[in-house]
Protein backbone atom coordinates (compact mmCIF):
# COMPACT_ATOMS: atom_id res chain seq x y z
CA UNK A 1 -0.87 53.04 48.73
CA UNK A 2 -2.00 54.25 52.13
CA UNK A 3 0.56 56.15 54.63
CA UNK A 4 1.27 57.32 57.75
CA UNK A 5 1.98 60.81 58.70
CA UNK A 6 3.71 62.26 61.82
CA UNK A 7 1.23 65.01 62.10
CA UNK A 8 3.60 67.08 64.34
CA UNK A 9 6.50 67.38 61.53
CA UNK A 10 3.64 66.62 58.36
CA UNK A 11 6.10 64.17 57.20
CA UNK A 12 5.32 60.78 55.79
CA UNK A 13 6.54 57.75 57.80
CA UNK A 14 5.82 54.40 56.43
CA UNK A 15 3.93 53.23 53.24
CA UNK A 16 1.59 50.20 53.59
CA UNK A 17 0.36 48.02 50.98
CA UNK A 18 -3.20 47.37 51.01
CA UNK A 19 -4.19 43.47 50.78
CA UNK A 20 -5.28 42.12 47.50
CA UNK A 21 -7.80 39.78 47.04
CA UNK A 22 -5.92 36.05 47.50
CA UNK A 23 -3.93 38.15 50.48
CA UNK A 24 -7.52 38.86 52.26
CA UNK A 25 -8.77 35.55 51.12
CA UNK A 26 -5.18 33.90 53.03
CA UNK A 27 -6.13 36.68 55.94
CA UNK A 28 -10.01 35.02 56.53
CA UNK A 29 -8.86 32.04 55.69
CA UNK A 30 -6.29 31.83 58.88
CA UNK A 31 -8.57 33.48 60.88
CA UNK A 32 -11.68 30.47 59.93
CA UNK A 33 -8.76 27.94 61.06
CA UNK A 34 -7.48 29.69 63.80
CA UNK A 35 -10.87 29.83 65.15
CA UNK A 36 -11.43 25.99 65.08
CA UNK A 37 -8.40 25.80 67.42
CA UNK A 38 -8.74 28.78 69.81
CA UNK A 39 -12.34 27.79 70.91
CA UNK A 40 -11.00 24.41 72.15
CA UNK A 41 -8.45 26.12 74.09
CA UNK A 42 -9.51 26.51 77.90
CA UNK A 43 -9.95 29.91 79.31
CA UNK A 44 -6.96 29.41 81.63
CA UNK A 45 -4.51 28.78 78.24
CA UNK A 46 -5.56 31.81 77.01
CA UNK A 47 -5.43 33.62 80.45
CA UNK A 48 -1.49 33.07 80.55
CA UNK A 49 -0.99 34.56 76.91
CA UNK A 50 -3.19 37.26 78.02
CA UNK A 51 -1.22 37.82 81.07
CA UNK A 52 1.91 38.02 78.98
CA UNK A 53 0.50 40.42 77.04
CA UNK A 54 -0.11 42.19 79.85
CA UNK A 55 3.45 41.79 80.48
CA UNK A 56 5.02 43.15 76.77
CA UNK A 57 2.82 45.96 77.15
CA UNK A 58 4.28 47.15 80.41
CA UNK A 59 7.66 46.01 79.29
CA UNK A 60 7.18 48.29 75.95
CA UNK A 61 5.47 50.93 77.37
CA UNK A 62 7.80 53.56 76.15
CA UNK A 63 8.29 52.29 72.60
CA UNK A 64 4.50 51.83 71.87
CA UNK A 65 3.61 55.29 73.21
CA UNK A 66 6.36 57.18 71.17
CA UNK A 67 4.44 55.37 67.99
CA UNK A 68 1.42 56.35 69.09
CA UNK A 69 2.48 59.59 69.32
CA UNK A 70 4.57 59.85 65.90
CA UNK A 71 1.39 58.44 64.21
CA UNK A 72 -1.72 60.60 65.57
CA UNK A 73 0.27 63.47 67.42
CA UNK A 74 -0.94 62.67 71.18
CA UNK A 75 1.22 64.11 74.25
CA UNK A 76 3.74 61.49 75.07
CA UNK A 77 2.50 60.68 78.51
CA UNK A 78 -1.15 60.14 77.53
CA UNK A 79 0.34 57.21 75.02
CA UNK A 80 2.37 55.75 77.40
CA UNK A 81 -0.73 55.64 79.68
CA UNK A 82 -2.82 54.42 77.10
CA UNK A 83 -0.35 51.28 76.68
CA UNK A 84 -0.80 50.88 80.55
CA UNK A 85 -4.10 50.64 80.14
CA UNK A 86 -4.05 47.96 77.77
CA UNK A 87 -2.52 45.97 80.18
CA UNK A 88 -4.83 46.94 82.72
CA UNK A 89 -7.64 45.27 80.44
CA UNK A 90 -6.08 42.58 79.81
CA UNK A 91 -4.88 41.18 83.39
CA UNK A 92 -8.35 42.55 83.92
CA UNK A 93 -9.70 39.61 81.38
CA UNK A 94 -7.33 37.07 82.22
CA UNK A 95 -8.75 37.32 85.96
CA UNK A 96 -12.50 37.50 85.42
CA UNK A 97 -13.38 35.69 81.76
CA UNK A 98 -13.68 31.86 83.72
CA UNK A 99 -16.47 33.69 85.81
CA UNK A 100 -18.05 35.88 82.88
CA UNK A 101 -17.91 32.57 80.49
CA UNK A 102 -18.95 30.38 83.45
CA UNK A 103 -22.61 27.97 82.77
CA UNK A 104 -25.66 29.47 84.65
CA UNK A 105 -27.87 26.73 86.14
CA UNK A 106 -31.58 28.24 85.89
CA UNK A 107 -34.07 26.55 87.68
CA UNK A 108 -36.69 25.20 85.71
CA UNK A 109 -39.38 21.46 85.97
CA UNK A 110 -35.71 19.93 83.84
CA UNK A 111 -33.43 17.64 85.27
CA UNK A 112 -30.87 20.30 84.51
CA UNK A 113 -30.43 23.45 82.60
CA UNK A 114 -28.20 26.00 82.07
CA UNK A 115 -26.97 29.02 80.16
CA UNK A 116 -23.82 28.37 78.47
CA UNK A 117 -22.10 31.45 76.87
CA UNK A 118 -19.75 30.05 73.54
CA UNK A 119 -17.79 31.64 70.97
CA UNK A 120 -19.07 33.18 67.70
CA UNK A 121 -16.18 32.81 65.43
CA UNK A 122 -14.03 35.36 63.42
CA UNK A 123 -15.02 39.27 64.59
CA UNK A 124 -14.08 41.78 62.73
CA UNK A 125 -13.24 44.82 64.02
CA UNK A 126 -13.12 48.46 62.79
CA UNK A 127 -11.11 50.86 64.32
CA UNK A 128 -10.37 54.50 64.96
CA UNK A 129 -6.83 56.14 65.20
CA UNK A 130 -7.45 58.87 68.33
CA UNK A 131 -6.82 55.96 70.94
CA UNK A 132 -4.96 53.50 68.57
CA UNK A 133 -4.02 50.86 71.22
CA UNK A 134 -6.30 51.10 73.87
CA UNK A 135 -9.81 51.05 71.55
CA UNK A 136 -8.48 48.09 69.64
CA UNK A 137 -7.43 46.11 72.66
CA UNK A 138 -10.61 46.85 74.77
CA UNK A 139 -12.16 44.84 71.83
CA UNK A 140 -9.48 42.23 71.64
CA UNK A 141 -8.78 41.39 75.04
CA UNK A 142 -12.50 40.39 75.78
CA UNK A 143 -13.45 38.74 72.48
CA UNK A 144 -10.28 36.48 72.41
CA UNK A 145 -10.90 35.24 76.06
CA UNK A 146 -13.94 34.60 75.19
CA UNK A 147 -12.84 32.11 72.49
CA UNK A 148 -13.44 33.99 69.34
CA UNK A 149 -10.59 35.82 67.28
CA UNK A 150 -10.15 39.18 65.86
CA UNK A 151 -9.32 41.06 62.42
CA UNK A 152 -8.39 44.34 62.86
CA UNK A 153 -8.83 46.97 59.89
CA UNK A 154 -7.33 49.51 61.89
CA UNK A 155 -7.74 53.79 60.42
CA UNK A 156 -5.14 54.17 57.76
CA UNK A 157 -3.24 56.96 60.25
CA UNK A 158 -2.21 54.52 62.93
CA UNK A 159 -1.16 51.46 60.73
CA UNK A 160 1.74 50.59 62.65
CA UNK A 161 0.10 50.94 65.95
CA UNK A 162 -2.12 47.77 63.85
CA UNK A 163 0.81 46.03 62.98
CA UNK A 164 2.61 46.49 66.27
CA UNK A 165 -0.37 45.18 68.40
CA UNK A 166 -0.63 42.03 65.85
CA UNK A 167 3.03 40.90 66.58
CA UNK A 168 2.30 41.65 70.30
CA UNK A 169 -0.46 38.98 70.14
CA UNK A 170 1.83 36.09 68.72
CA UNK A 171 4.96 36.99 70.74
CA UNK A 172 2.46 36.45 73.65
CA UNK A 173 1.74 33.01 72.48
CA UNK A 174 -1.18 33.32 70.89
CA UNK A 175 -1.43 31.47 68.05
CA UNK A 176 -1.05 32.69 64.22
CA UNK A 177 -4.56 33.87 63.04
CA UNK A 178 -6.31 34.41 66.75
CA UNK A 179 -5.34 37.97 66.12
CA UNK A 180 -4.13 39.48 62.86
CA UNK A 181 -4.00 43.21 61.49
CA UNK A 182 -5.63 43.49 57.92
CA UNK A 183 -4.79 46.65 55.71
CA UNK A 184 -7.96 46.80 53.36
CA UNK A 185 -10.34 49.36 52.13
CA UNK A 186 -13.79 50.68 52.37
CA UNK A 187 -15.07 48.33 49.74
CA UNK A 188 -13.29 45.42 50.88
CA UNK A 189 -14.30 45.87 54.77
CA UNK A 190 -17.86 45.67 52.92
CA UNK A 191 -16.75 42.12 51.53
CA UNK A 192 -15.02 41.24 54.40
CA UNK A 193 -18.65 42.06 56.84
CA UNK A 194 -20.78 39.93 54.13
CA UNK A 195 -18.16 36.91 54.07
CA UNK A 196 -19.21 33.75 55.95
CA UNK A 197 -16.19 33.22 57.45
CA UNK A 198 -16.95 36.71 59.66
CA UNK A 199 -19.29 36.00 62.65
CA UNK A 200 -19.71 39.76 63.82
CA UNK A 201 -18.14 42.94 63.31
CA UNK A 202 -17.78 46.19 66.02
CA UNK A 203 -16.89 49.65 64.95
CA UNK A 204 -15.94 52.27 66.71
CA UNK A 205 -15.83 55.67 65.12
CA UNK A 206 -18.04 57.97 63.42
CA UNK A 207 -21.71 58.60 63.37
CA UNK A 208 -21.58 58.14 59.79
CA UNK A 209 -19.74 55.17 59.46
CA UNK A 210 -21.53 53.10 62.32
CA UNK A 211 -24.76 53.95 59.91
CA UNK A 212 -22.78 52.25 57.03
CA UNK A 213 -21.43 49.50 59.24
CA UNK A 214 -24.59 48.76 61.02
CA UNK A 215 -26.53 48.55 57.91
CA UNK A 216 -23.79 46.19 56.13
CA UNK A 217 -24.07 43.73 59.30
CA UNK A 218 -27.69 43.72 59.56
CA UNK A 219 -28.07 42.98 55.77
CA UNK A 220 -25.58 39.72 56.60
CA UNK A 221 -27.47 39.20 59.81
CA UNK A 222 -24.65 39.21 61.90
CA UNK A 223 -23.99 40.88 65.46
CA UNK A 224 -22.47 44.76 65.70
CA UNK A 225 -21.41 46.68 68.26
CA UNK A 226 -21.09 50.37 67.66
CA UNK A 227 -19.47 52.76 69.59
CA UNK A 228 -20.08 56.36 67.78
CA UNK A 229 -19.98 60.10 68.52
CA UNK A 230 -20.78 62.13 71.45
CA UNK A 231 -21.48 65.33 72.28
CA UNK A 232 -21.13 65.04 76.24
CA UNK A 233 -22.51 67.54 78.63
CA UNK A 234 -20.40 68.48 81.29
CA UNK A 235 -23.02 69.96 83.74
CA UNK A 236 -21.80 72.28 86.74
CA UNK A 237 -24.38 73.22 89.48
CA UNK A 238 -24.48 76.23 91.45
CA UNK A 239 -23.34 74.60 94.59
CA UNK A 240 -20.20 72.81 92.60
CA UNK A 241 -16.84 73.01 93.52
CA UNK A 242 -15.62 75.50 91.38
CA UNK A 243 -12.16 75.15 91.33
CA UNK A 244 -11.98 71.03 90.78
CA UNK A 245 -15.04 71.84 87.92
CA UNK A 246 -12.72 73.93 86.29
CA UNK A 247 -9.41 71.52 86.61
CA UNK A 248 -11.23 68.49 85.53
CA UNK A 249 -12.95 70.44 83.09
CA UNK A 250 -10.63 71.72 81.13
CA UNK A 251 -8.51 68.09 81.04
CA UNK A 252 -11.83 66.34 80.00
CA UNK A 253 -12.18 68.78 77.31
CA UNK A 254 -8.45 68.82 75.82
CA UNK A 255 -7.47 65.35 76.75
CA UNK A 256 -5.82 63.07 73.98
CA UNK A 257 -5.85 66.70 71.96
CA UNK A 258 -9.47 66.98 72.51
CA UNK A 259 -9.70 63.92 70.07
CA UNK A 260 -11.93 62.04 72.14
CA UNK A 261 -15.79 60.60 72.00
CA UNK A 262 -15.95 60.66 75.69
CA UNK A 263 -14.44 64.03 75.78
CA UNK A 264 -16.97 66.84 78.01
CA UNK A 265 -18.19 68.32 74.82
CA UNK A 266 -21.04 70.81 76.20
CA UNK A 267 -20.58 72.72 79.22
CA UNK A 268 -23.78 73.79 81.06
CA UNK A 269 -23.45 75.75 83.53
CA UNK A 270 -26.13 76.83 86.15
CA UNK A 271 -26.86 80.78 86.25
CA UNK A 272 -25.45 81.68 89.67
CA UNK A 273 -21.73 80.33 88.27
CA UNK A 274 -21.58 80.33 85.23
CA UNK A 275 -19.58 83.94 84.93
CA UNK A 276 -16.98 82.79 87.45
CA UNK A 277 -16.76 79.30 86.01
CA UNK A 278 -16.53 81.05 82.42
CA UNK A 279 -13.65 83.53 83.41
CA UNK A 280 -11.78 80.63 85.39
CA UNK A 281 -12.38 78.16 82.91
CA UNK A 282 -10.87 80.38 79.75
CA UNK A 283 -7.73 81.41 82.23
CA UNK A 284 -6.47 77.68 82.41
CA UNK A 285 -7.18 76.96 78.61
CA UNK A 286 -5.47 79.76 77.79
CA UNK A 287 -2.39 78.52 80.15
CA UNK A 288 -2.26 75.40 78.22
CA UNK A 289 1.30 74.68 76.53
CA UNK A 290 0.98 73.40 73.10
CA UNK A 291 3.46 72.16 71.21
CA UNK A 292 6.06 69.25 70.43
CA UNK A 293 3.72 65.98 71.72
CA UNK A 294 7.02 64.57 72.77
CA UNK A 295 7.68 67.32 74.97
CA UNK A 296 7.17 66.50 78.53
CA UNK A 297 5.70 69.84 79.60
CA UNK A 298 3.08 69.86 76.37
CA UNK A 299 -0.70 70.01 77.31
CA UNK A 300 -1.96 69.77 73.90
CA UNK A 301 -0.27 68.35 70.64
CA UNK A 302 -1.25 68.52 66.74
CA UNK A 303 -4.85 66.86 65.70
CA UNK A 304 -4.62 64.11 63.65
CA UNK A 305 -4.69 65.52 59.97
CA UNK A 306 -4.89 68.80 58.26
CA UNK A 307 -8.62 67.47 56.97
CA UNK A 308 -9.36 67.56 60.72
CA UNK A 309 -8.20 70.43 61.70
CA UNK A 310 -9.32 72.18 58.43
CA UNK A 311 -12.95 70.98 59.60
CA UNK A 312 -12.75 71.83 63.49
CA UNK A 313 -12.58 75.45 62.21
CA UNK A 314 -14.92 75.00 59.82
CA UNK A 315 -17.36 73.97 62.59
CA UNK A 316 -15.97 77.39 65.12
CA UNK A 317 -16.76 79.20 61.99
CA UNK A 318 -20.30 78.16 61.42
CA UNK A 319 -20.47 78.62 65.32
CA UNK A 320 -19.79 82.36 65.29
CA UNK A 321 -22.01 83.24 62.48
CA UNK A 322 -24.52 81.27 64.83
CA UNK A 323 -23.86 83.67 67.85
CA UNK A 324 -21.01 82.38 69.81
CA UNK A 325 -18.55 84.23 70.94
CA UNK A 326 -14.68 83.40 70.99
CA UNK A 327 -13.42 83.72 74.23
CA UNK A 328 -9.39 82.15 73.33
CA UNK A 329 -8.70 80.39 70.32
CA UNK A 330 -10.54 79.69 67.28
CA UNK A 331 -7.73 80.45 64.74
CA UNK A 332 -5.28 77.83 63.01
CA UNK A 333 -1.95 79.21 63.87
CA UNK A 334 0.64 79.64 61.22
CA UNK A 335 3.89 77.25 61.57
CA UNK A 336 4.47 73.07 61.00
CA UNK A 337 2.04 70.65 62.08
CA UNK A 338 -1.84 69.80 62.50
CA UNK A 339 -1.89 72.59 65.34
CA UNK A 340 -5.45 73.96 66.80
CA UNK A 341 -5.26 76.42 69.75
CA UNK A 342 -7.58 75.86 73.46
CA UNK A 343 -11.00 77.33 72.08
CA UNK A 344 -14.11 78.24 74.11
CA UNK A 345 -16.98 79.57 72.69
CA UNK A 346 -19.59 81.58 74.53
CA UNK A 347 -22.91 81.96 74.38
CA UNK A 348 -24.17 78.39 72.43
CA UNK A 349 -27.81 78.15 71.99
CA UNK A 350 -29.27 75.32 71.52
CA UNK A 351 -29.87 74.53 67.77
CA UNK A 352 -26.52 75.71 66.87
CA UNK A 353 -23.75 73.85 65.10
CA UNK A 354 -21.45 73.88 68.68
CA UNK A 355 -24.38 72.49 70.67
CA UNK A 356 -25.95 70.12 67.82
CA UNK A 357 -22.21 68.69 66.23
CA UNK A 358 -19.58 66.82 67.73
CA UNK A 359 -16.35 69.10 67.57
CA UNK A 360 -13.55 66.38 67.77
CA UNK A 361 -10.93 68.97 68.72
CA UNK A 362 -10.06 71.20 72.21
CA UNK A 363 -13.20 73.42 71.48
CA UNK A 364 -15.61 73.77 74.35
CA UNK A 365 -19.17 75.02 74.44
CA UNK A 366 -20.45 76.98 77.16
CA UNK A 367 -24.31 77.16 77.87
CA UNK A 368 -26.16 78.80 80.73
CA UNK A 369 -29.00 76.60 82.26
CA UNK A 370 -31.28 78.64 84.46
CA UNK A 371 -31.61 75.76 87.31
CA UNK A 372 -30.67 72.29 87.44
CA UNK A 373 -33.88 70.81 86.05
CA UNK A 374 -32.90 73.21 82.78
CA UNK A 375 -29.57 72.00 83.00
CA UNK A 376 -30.98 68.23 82.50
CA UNK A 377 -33.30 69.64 79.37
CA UNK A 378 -30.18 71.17 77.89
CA UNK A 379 -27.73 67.93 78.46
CA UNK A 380 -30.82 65.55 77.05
CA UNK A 381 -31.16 67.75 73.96
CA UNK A 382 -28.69 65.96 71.68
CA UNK A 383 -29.55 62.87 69.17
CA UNK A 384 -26.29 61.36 70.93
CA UNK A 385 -25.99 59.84 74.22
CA UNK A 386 -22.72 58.57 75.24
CA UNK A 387 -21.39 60.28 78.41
CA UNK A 388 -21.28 63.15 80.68
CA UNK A 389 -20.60 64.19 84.06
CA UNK A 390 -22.69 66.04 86.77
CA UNK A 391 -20.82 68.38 89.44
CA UNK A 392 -21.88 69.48 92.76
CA UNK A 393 -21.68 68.95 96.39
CA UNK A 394 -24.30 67.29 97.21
CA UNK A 395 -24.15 63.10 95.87
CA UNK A 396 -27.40 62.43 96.20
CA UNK A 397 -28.90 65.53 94.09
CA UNK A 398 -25.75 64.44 91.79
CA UNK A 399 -26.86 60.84 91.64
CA UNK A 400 -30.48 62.10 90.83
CA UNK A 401 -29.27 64.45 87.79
CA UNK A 402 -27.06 61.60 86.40
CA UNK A 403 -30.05 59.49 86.89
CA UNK A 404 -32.17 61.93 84.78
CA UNK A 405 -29.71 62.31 81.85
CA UNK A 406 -29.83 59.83 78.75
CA UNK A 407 -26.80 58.27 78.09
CA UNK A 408 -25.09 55.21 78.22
CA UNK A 409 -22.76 57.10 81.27
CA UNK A 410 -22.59 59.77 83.50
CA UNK A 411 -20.04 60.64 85.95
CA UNK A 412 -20.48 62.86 89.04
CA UNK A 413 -17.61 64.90 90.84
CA UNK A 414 -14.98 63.40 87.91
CA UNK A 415 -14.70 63.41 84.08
CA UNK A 416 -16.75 60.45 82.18
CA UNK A 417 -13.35 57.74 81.06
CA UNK A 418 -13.88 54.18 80.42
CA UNK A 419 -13.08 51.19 82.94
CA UNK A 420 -12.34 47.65 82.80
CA UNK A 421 -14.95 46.85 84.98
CA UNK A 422 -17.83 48.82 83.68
CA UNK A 423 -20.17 48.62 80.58
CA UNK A 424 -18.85 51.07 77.51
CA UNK A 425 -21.28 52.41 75.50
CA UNK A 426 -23.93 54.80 74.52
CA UNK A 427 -27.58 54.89 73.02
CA UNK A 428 -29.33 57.12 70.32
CA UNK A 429 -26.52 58.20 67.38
CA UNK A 430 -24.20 57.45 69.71
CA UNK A 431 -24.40 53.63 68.90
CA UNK A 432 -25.51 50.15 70.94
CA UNK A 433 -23.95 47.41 72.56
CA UNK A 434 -21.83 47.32 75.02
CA UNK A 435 -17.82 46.67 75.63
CA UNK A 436 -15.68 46.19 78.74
CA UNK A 437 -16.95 44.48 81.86
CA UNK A 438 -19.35 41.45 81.91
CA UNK A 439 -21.58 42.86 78.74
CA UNK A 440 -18.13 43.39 76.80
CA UNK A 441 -16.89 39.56 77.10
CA UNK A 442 -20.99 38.60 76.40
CA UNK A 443 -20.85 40.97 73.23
CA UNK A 444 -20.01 38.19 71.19
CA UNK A 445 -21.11 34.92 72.35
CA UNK A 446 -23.97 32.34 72.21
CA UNK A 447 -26.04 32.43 75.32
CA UNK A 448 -27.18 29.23 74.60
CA UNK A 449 -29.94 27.34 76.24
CA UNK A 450 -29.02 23.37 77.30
CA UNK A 451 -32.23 21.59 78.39
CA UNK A 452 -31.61 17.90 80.11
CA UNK A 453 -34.58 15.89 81.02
């Protein structure tokens, strides 16, 4: 039986019983009805349950952030923010989907024609557990207002944040089935991806499982999204404001524990600064308070599990018998819970395992560029592409090096985050398709063609 575990206290707080067969049958089986329903319903029906959503979220803020928190170890505030968020998406969606889902005429030698943009069916979605709310609703919030409905096989460390956003659905008035929270395994989400009654599936989480994932929907020839790793450069030019580089830095880098995709990853740092960012830069990390998540002074709380910590230093490790250096950190400290000091490590090359691997912990890489057009060479030489973020003071030499880097986002003068109204997603092994925005809410729909002579 799967559990969850407070990973600041390592103590067990709920078991969960995994579906059995007739249970998932029941599960798709709602979710195949539910459909037949929901896509009747018009978008301003759904807009008011989404808006009411909106509503519990606000209204529950404190509640569903101390869960997050008990369940994957995040500082208090961030959760709270992260069920703000939530909301923020989906007033965001209730607002915008009757333009998004509106018919396109297209000219053409027909009486008429148009684009018309319907529901799919039953998605399935898989789920991480570093932003247990927020990356499950920036799924949800689009996909039901566009008419389909969701399963959610949410990571087995966050399964009440699952079952908590489920009941938030149908206290909203959304009907039973349009959004439901299904504990299953591996080998069932396989079954579950290859059943008929499933009409696409998104994923967000590791580079390893979108490979499994992707492969699974493309052999049942259904739509994926999937939102991977990253390994985001963080670029800082010699003319760069030092001290907000070094402030936003460090909060891209240790944000939500350092537990994040998005999270600045690689620092490159042109010659001329990169000694004064360096010594600035491991002064604030090293000022960080960790401790208690629930704490309202704590920078930095536990990582999720003692396998992930157990690997971060694996990976710091491997880094130093590469030839970084350890400027702070880089040791588990002794004491209760998943704990992992601020780490920076000097002197990355590329090649190395903290240039080439995604660290998914507060561990930042510093690299010296010689000049900007070396910085862009260093920041492109990655197999992922999902963020990063470009500082200095001029914006149009900033626009131009966020031009010339390949990924699906880049930031300049502020740290790379994800926003309603913007297009999520990255290329290369950091995944394809898009969610949030227009392309989010058109992730899962028929554009479909109508013709009248």
């Amino acid at each position: 039986m799967p559990a969850t575990l407070n990973p600041a206290t390592e103590t067990e707080i709920q078991h969960y019983n995994a579906l059995d067969g007739p249970a998932l049958d029941a599960a798709l089986d709602r979710a195949a009805g539910a459909f037949q329903a929901h896509r009747q319903s018009g978008v301003a029906d759904r807009a008011r349950s989404m808006r009411r959503l909106a509503d519990l979220l606000d209204e529950q803020k404190d509640d569903l952030g101390r869960l997050m928190t008990s369940e994957m170890g995040k500082p208090l505030d961030q959760a709270v923010a992260e069920a703000e968020k939530c909301a923020w998406v989906c007033r965001y969606y209730a607002e915008h989907a009757q333009a998004y889902l509106a018919d396109e005429p297209r000219p053409t030698e027909a009486a008429r024609s148009f684009v018309a943009y319907q529901p799919l069916g039953p998605v399935l979605a898989v789920m991480p557990w570093n932003f247990p709310f927020w990356q499950a609703m920036r799924f949800a919030a689009p996909t039901v207002m566009a008419g389909n409905v969701g399963l959610l096989k949410h990571a087995q460390a966050v399964l009440g944040c699952g079952d908590r956003m489920a009941e938030l659905f149908t206290e909203a008035g959304f009907a039973p089935g349009v959004f439901q929270h299904v504990v299953i395994d591996h080998d069932q989400t396989a079954d579950v991806i290859a059943d008929d009654r499933i009409a696409a599936v998104t994923l967000t989480g590791s580079e390893g499982a979108g490979r499994i994932i992707g492969q699974q929907a493309g052999a049942a020839l259904k739509p994926s999204v999937l939102e991977l790793g990253g390994t985001d450069a963080f670029v800082v030019l010699a003319d760069a404001d030092l001290d907000g580089a070094v402030e936003v830095g460090v909060r891209a880098r240790v944000q939500n524990n350092g537990q994040s995709c998005i999270a600045a990853k690689r620092f490159i740092l042109e010659r001329p600064i990169a000694d004064a960012y360096t010594r600035r830069f491991v002064e604030r990390m090293e000022a960080l308070t960790v401790g208690d998540p629930l704490a309202p002074d704590t920078d930095l709380g536990p990582l999720v599990s003692a396998d992930a910590r157990a690997g971060i230093q694996d990976q710091v490790e491997r880094a130093v018998a590469d030839g970084a250096e350890v400027l702070c950190g880089g040791a588990i400290p002794d004491g209760t819970g998943f704990y992992y000091p601020p780490t920076v490590l000097a002197g990355v090359a590329a090649g190395t395992v903290a240039f080439e691997e995604e660290i998914f912990g507060p561990v930042a890489s510093l690299i010296v560029a010689d000049d900007a057009d070396d910085a862009v060479r260093l920041a492109n030489d990655t197999r992922f592409g999902l963020g990063g973020s470009v500082w200095t003071a001029d914006r149009q030499r900033g626009e131009a090096v966020a031009r010339q880097i390949r990924s699906g986002a880049v930031f300049v003068n502020e740290m790379t985050k994800s926003h309603p109204n913007l297009p999520f997603g990255g290329v290369g092994a950091s995944g394809y398709g898009r969610e949030l925005g227009r392309h989010g809410i058109r992730a899962f729909v028929n554009a479909k063609t109508v013709w009248i002579d």
